[in-house]
Every structure is written in C-alpha cells, then in structure tokens.
N, C-alpha and C. Protein backbone atom coordinates (compact mmCIF):
# COMPACT_ATOMS: atom_id res chain seq x y z
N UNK A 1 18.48 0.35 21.24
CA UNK A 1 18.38 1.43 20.28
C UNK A 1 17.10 1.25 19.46
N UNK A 2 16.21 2.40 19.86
CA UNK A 2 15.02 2.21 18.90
C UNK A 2 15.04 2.42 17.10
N UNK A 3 14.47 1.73 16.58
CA UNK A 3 14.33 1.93 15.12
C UNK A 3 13.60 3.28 14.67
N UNK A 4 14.38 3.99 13.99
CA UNK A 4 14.11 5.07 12.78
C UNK A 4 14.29 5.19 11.33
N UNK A 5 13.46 5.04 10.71
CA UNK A 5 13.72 5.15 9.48
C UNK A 5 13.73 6.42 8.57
N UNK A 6 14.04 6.14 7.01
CA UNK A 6 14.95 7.58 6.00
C UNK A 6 14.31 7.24 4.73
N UNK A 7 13.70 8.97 4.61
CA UNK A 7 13.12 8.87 3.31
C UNK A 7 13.89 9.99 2.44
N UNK A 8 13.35 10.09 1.09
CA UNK A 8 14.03 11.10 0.46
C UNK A 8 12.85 12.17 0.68
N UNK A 9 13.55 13.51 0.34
CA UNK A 9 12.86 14.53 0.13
C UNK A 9 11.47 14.73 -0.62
N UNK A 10 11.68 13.60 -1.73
CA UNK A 10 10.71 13.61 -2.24
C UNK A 10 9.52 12.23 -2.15
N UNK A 11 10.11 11.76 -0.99
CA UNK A 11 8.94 10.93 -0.19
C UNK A 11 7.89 12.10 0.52
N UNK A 12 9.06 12.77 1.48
CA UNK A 12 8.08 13.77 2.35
C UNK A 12 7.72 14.50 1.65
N UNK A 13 7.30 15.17 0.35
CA UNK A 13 6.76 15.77 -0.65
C UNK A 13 5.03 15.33 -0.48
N UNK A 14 5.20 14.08 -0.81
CA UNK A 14 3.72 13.14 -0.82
C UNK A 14 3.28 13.60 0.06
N UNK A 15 3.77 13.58 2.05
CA UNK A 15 2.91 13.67 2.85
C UNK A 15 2.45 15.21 2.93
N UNK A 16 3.67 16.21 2.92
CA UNK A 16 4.04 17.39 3.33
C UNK A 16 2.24 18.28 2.48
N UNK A 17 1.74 18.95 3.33
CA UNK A 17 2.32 19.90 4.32
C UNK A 17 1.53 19.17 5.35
N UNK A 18 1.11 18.06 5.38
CA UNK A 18 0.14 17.70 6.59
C UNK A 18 1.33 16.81 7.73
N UNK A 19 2.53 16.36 6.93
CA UNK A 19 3.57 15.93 8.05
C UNK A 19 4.02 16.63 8.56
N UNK A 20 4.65 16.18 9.90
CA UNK A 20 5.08 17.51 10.86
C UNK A 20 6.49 17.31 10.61
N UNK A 21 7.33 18.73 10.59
CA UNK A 21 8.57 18.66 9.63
C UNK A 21 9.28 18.92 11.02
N UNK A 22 10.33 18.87 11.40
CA UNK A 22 11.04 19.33 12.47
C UNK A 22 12.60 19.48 11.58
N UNK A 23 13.16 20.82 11.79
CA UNK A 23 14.04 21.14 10.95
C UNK A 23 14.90 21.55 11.92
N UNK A 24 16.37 20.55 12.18
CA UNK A 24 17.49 20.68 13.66
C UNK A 24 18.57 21.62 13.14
N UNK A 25 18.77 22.27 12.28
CA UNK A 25 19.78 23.17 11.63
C UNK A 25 19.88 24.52 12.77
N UNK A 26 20.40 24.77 12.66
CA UNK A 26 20.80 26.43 14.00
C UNK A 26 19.65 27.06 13.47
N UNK A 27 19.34 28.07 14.44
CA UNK A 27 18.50 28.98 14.30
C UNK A 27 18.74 29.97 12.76
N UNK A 28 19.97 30.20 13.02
CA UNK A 28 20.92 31.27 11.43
C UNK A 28 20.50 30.33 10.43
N UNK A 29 20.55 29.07 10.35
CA UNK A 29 20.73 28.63 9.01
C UNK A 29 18.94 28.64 8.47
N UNK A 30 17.79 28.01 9.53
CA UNK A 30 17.16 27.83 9.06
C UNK A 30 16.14 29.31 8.98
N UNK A 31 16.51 30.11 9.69
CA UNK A 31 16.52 32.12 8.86
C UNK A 31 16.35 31.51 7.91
N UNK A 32 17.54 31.42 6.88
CA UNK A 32 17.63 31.55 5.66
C UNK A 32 17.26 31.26 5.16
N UNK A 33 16.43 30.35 5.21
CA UNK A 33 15.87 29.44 4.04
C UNK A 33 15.37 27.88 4.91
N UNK A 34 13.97 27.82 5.03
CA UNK A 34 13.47 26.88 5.66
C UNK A 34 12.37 26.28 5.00
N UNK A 35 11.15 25.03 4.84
CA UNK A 35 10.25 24.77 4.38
C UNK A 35 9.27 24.93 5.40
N UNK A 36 8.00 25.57 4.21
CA UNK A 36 7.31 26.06 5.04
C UNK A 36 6.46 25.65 5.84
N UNK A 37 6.11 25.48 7.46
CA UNK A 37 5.51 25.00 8.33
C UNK A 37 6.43 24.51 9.36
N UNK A 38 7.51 24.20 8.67
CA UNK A 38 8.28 23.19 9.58
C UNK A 38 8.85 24.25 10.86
N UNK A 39 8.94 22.87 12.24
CA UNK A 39 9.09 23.72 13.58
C UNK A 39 11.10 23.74 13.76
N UNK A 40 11.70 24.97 14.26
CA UNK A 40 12.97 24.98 14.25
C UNK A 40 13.23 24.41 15.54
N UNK A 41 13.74 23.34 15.75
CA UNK A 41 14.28 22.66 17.06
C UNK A 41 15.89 22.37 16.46
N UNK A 42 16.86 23.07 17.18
CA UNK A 42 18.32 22.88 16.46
C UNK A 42 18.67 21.55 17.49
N UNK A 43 19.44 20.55 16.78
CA UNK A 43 20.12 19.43 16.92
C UNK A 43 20.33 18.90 18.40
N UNK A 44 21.24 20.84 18.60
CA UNK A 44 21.87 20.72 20.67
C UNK A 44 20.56 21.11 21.48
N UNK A 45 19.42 21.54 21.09
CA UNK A 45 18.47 21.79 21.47
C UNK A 45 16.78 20.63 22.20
N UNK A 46 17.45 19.47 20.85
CA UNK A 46 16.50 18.53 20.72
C UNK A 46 16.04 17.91 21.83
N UNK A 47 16.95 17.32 23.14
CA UNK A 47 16.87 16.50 24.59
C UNK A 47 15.85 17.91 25.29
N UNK A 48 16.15 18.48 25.47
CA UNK A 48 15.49 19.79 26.38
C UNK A 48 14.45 20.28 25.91
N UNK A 49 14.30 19.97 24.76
CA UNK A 49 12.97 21.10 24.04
C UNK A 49 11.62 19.65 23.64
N UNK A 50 11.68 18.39 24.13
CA UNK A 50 10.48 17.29 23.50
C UNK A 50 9.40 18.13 24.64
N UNK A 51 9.13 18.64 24.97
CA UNK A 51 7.82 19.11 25.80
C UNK A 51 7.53 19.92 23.78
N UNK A 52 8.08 20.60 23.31
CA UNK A 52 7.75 21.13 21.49
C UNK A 52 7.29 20.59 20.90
N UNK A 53 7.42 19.43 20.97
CA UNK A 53 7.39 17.98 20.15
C UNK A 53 5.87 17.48 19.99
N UNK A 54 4.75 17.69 19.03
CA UNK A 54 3.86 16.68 18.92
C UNK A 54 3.80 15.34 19.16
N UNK A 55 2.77 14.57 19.60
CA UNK A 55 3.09 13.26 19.87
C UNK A 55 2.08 12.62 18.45
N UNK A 56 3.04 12.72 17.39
CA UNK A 56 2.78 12.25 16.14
C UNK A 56 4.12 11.91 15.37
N UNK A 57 4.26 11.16 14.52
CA UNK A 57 5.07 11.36 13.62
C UNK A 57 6.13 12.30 13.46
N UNK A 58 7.21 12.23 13.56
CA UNK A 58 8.05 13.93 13.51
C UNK A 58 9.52 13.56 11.89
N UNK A 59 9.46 13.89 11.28
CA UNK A 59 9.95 14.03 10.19
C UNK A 59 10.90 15.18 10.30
N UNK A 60 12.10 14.44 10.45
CA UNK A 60 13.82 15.30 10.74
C UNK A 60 14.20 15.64 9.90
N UNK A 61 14.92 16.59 9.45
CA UNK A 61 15.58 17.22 8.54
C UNK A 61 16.73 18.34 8.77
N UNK A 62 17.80 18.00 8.13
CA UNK A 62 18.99 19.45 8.22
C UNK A 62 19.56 19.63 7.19
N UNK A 63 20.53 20.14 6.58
CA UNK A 63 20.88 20.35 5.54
C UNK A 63 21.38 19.26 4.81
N UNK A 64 21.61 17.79 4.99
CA UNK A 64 22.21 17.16 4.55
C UNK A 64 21.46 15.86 4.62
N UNK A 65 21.22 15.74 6.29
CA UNK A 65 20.58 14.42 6.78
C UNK A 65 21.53 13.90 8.00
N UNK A 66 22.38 14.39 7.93
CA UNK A 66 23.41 13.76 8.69
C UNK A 66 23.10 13.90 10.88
N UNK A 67 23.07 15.59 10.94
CA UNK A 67 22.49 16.13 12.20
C UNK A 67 20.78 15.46 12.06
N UNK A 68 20.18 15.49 11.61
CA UNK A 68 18.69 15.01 11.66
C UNK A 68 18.60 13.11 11.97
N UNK A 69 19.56 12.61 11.21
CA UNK A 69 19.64 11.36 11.38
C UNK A 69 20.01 11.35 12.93
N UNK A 70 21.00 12.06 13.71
CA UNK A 70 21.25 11.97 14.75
C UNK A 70 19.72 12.14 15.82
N UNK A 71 19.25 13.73 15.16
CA UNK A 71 18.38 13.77 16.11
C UNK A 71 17.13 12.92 16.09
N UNK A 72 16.92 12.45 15.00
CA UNK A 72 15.83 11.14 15.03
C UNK A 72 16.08 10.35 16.06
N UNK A 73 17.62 9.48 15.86
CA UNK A 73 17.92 8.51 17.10
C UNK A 73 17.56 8.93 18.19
N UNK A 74 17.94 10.25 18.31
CA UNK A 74 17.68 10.48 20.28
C UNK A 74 15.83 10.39 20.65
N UNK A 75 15.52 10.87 19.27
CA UNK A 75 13.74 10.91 20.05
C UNK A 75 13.35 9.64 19.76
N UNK A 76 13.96 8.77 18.83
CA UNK A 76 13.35 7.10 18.73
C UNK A 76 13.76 6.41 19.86
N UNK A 77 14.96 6.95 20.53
CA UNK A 77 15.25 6.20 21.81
C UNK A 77 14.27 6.93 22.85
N UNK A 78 13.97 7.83 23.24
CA UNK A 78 13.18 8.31 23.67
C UNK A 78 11.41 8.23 23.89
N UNK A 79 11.18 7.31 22.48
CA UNK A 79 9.67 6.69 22.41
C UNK A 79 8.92 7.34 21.31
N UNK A 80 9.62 8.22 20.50
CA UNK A 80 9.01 8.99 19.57
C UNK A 80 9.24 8.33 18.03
N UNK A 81 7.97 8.74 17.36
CA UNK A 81 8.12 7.67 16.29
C UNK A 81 8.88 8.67 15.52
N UNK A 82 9.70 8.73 14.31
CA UNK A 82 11.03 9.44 13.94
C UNK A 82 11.51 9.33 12.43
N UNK A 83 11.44 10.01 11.56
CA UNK A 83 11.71 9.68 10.05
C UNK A 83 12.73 10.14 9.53
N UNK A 84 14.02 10.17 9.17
CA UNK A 84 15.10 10.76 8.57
C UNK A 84 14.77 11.32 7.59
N UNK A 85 14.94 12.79 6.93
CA UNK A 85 14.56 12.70 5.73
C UNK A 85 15.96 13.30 4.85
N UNK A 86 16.50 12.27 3.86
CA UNK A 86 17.91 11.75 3.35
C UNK A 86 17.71 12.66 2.21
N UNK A 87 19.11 13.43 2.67
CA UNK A 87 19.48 14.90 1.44
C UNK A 87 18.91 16.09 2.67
N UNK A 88 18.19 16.34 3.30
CA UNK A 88 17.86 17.72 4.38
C UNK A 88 17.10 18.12 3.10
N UNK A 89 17.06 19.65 3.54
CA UNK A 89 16.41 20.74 3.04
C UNK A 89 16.98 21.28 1.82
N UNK A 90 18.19 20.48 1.81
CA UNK A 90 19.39 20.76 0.18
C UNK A 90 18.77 19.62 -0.81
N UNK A 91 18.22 19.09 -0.48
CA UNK A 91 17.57 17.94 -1.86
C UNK A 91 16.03 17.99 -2.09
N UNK A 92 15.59 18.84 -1.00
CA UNK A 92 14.27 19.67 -1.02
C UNK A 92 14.21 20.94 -1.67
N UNK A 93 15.22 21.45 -1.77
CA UNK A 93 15.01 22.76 -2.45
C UNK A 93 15.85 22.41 -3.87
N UNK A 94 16.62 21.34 -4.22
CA UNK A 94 17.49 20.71 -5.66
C UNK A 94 15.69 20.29 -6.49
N UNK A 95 14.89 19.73 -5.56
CA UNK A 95 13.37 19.13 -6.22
C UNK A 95 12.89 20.23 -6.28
N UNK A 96 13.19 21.41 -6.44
CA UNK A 96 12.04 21.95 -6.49
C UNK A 96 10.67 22.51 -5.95
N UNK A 97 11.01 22.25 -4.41
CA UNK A 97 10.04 22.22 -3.42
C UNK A 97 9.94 23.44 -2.57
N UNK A 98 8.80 23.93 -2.17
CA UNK A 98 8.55 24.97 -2.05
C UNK A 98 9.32 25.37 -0.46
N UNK A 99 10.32 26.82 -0.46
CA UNK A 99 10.89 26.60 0.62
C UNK A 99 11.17 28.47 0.63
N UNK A 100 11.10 28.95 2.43
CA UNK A 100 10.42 30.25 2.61
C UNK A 100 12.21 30.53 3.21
N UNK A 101 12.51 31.43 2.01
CA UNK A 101 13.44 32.54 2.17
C UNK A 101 13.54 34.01 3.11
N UNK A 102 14.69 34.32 3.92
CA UNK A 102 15.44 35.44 4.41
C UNK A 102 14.32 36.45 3.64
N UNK A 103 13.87 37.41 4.01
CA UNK A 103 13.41 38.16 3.23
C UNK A 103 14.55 39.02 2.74
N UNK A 104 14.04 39.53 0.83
CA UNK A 104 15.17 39.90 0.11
C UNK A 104 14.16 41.61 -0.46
N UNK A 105 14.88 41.75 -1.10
CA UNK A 105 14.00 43.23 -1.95
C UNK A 105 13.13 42.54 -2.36
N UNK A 106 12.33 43.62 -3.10
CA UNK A 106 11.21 42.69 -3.91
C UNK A 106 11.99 43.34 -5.20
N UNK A 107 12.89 43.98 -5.65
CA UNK A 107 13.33 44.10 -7.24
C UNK A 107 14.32 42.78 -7.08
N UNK A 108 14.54 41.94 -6.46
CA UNK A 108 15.32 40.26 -6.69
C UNK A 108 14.68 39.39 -6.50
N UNK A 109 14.15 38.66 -7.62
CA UNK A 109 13.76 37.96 -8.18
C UNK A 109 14.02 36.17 -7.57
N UNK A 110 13.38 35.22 -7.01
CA UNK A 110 13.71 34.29 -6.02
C UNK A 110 15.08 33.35 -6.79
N UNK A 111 15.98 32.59 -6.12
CA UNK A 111 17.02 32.38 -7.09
C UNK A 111 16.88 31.59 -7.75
N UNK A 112 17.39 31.12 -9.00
CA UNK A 112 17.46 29.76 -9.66
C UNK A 112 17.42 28.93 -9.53
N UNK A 113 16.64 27.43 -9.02
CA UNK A 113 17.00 25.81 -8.62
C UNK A 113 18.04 25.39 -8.71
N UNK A 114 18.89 25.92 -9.72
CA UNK A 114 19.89 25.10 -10.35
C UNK A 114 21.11 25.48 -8.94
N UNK A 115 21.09 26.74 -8.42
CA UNK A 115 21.81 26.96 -7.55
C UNK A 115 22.07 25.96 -6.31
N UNK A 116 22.33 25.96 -5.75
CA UNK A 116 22.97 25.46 -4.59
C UNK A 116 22.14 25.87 -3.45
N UNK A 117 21.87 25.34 -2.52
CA UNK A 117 21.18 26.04 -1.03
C UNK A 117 22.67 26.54 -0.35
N UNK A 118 23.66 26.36 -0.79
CA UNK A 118 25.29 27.27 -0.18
C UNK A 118 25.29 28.47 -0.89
N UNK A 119 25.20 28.21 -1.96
CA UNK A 119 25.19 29.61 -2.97
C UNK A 119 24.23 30.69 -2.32
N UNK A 120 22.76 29.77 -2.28
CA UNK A 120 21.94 30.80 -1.91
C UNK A 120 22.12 31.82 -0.33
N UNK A 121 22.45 30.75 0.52
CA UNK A 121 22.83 30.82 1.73
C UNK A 121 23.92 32.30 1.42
N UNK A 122 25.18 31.85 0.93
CA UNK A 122 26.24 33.29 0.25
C UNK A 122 25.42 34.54 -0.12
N UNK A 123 24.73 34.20 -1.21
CA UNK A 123 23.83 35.50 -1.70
C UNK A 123 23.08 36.39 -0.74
N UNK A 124 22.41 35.74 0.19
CA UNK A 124 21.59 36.04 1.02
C UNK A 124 22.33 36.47 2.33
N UNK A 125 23.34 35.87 2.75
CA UNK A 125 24.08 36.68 3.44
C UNK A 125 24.95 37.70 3.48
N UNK A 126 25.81 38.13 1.92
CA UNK A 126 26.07 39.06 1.35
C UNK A 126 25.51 40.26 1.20
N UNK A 127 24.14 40.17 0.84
CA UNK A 127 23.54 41.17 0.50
C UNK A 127 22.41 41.91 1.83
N UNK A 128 22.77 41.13 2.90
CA UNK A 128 22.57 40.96 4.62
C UNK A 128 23.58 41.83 4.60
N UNK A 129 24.69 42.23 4.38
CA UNK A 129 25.79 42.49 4.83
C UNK A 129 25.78 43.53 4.24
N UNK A 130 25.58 44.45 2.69
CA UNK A 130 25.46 44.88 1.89
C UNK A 130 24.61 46.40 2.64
N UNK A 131 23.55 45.90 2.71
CA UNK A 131 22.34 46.66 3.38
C UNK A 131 22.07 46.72 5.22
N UNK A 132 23.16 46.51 6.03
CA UNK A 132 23.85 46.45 7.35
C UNK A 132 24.12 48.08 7.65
C-alpha cells in the first residue's frame, strides 16, 4: 500500500490555484458548488478515467474527505503522488474560500459562510425546482 498523505483545506489554500485539485463527488454534487479550477473525476469513476490525470501532484477532495481519502489510495497504489485534503470542499467553503456556484438569479445575493454547504446544496436545489 502506497503512502498518501492529508492536509486541511486551508493547507491547499497556500498552494491553490496552482495545485491541481481533483474533486471525486458525483457529477450533481459538484454542479453545485465546486472550487474553482478543480477537475470533476467522481470516486466510481477514478480506476478508468487516470489517462485525466496529470502526472503531477493531484490533491483529492469530496465533501468531507472520506470518498477522496479513498480515491487518493487507489492512485497512490497506482504510482501517483496523492494528497487528502481533510474536511472536502465543506471546510473549504466554512474558510471562506473561493468556490463557483449552480448558477442562481442575479437578484440572490451569494449565501452566507455561516451556512452550511447542505443548506446551500437545499437552497440551490429548491429553487432548481422552483423555476423547473
């Protein structure tokens, strides 16, 4: 088992936007709300899709850390160098960090930090539903 290591969100802050972000969340989730640059490779996707894959550094992320921690392992076993990044895109957007939303009206205003990336996720799919 190859070694991968886990940073916080606001490690990859320092490198970002010049690190390459790979974000394994479903296609739906990372719609909604993703950071910007990062490439969408979902989790069940990851074995089939490394021809995507830069041969640099790849910095994992999902909403939590949990699916990303997984998909790190498979590309560190694989020969790829591999970074967890601990909290996902929910402790990236709790910091404050700049992250590219579902498009909404322009009379709504981007949401509060204080919110939740679930909340927002609700809002944004609601009002998806609203205007359907």
């Amino acid at each position: 088992m190859a070694a991968t290591r886990t940073i916080t969100a606001d490690e990859l802050a320092v490198t970002w936007p010049a690190a390459v972000v790979v974000d394994v969340r479903s296609r739906e989730e990372y719609a909604i709300a993703h950071i910007p640059g990062s490439l969408n490779i979902p989790l069940d996707d990851i074995s089939s899709r490394l021809k995507d894959l830069p041969n640099t550094t790849l910095h994992l992320l999902c909403g939590s850390g949990k699916r990303s921690s997984q998909a790190a392992q498979i590309l560190a076993d694989r020969g790829y160098q591999t970074v967890n990044v601990a909290g996902g895109i929910t402790e990236w957007y709790r910091n404050g960090r700049p992250v590219i939303y579902a498009a909404a009206p322009a009379d709504n205003p981007p949401p509060d930090r204080r919110r939740s990336l679930g909340s927002l996720r609700h809002r944004l799919l609601s009002r998806a539903a609203r205007t359907s």
